[in-house]
Protein backbone atom coordinates (compact mmCIF):
# COMPACT_ATOMS: atom_id res chain seq x y z
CA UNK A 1 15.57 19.17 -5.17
CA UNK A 2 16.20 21.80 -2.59
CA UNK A 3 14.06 24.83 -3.97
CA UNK A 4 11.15 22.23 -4.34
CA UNK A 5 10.92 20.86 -0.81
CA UNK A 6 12.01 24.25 0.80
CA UNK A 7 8.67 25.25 -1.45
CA UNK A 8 6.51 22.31 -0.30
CA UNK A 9 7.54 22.82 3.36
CA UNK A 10 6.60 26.46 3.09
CA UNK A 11 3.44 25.55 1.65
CA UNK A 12 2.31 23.08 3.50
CA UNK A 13 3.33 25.08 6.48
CA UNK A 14 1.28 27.99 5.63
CA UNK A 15 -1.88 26.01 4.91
CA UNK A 16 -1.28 24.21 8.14
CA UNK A 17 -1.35 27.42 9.87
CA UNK A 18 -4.15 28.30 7.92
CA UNK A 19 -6.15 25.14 8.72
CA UNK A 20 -5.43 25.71 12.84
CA UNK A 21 -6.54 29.49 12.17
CA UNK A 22 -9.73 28.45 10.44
CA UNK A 23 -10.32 25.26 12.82
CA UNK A 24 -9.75 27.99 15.65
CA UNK A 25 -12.78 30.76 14.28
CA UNK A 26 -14.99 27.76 13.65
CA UNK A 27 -15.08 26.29 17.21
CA UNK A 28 -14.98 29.64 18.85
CA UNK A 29 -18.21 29.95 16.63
CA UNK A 30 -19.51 27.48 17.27
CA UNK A 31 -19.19 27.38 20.99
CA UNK A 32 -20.79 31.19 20.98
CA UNK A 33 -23.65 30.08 18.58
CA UNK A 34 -24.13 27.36 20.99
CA UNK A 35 -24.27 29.17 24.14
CA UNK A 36 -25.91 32.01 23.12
CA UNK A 37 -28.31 31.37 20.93
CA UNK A 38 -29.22 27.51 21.23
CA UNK A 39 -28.07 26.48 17.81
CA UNK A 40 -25.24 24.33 16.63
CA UNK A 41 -24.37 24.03 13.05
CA UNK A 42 -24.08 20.36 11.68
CA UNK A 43 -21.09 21.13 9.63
CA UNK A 44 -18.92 23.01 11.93
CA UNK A 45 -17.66 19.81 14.23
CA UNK A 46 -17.22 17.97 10.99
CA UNK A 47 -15.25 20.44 9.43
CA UNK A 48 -13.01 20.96 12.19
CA UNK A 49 -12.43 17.49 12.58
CA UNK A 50 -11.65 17.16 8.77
CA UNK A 51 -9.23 20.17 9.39
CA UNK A 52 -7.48 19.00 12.54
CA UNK A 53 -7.06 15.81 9.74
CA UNK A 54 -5.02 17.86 7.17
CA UNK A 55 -3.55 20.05 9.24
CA UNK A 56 -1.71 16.66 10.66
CA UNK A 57 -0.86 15.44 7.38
CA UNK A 58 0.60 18.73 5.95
CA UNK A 59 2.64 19.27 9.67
CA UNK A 60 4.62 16.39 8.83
CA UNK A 61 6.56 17.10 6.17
CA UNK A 62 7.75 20.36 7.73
CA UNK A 63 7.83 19.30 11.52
CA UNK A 64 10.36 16.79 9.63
CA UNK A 65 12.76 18.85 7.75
CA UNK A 66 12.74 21.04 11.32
CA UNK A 67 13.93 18.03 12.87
CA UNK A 68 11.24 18.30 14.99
CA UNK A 69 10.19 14.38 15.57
CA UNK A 70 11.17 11.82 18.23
CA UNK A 71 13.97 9.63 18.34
CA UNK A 72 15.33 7.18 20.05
CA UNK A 73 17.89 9.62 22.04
CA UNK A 74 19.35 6.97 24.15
CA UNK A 75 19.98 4.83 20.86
CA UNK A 76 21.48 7.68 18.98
CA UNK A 77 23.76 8.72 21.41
CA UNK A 78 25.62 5.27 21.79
CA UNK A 79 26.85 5.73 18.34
CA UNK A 80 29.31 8.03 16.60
CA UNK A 81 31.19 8.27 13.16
CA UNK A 82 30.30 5.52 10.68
CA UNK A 83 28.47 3.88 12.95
CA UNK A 84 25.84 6.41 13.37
CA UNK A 85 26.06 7.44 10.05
CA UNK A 86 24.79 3.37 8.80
CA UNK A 87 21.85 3.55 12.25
CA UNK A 88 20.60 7.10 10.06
CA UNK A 89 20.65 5.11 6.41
CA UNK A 90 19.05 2.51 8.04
CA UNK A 91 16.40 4.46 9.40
CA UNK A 92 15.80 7.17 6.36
CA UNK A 93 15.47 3.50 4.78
CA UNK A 94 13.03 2.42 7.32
CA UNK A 95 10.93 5.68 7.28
CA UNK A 96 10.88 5.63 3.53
CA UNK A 97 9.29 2.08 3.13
CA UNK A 98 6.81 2.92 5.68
CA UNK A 99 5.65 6.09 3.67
CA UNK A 100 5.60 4.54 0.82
CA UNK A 101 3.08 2.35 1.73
CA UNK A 102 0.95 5.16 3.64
CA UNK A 103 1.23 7.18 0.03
CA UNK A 104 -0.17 3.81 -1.84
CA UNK A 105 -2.46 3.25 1.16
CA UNK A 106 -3.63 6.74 0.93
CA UNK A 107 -4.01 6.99 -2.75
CA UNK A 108 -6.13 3.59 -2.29
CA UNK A 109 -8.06 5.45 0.40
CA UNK A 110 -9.01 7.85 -2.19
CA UNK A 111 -10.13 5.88 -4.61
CA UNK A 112 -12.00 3.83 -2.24
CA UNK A 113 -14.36 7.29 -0.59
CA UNK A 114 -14.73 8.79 -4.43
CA UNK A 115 -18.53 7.80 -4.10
CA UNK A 116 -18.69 8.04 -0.09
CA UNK A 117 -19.84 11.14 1.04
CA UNK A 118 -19.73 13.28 4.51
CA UNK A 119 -22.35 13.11 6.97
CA UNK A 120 -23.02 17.10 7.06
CA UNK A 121 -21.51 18.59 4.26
CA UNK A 122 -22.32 15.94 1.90
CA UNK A 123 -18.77 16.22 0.35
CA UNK A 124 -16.61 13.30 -1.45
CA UNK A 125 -15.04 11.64 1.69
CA UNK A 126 -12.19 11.34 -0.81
CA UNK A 127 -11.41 15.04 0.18
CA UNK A 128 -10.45 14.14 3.53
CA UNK A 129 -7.93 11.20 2.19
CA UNK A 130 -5.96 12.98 0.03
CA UNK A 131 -4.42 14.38 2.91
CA UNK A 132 -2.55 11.19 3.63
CA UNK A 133 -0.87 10.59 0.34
CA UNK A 134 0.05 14.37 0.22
CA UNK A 135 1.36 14.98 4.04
CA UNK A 136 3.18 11.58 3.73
CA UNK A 137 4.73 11.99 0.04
CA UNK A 138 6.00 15.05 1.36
CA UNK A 139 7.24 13.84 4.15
CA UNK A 140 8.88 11.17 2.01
CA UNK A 141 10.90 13.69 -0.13
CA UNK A 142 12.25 15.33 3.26
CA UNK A 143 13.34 11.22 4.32
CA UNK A 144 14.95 11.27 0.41
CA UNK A 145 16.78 14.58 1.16
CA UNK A 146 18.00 13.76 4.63
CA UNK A 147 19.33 10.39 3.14
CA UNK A 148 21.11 11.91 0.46
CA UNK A 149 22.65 14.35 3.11
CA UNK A 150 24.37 11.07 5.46
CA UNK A 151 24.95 9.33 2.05
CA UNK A 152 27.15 12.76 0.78
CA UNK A 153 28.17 12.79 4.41
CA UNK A 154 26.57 16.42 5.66
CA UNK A 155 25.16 17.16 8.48
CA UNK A 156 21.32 15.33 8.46
């Protein structure tokens, strides 16, 4: 289970970066085309927008596993040994039943924009969706793994 979310976190962290890359060139584009020459094109604030979307969705999964998101320090740090160890269950429980719902939500969203299309691009809106179900089923694995670290009792 290791190998696979190590892979999806390198993945997803390699298309975020290539999403913020890409999002980057567009704008600056954009911005020149603008200045310059008079001329914005209709797709380019869409597209970043839709980017700055998925590049969210695929961060979380790896921001995540780097233990990179917000807690409740002053909540944490009041507890120690088994006690902290049940407040962690509790909350890879917690974190797990909310992304399961965003993954069913998401995969709902999908199905729901199939026939939608953008404004510019004129692309299935359901493009832009599947970035929930993906950034938070990953994300859900990492919640899995980190539970089955405090229930094995490593370090999570």
């Amino acid at each position: 289970m290791k190998k696979i979310i190590t892979f999806i976190e390198k993945t997803f962290a390699l298309l975020s970066m290539a999403g913020i890359g890409l999002m980057l060139i567009i704008i600056f584009l954009q911005v020149i085309s603008r200045y310059f020459f008079g001329y914005t094109a209709s797709y380019s604030e869409e597209l970043s927008r839709y980017l700055f979307v998925w590049v969210t969705f695929l961060s979380l999964p790896v921001v995540s596993r780097q233990g990179g998101h917000m807690i409740v320090g002053l909540l944490v740090e009041r507890f120690t040994g088994e006690r902290l160890r049940r407040l962690k269950i509790v909350g890879c429980v917690c974190s797990m039943t909310f992304l399961v719902i965003m993954v069913w939500q998401g995969i709902r969203m999908v199905q729901l924009a199939v026939w939608q299309t953008s404004p510019a691009m004129e692309i299935p809106m359901s493009y832009m969706y599947y970035a929930i179900p993906l950034g938070c089923g990953g994300m859900l694995l990492v919640t899995l793994e980190e539970l089955f670290a405090v229930l094995r009792r490593e370090e999570a």
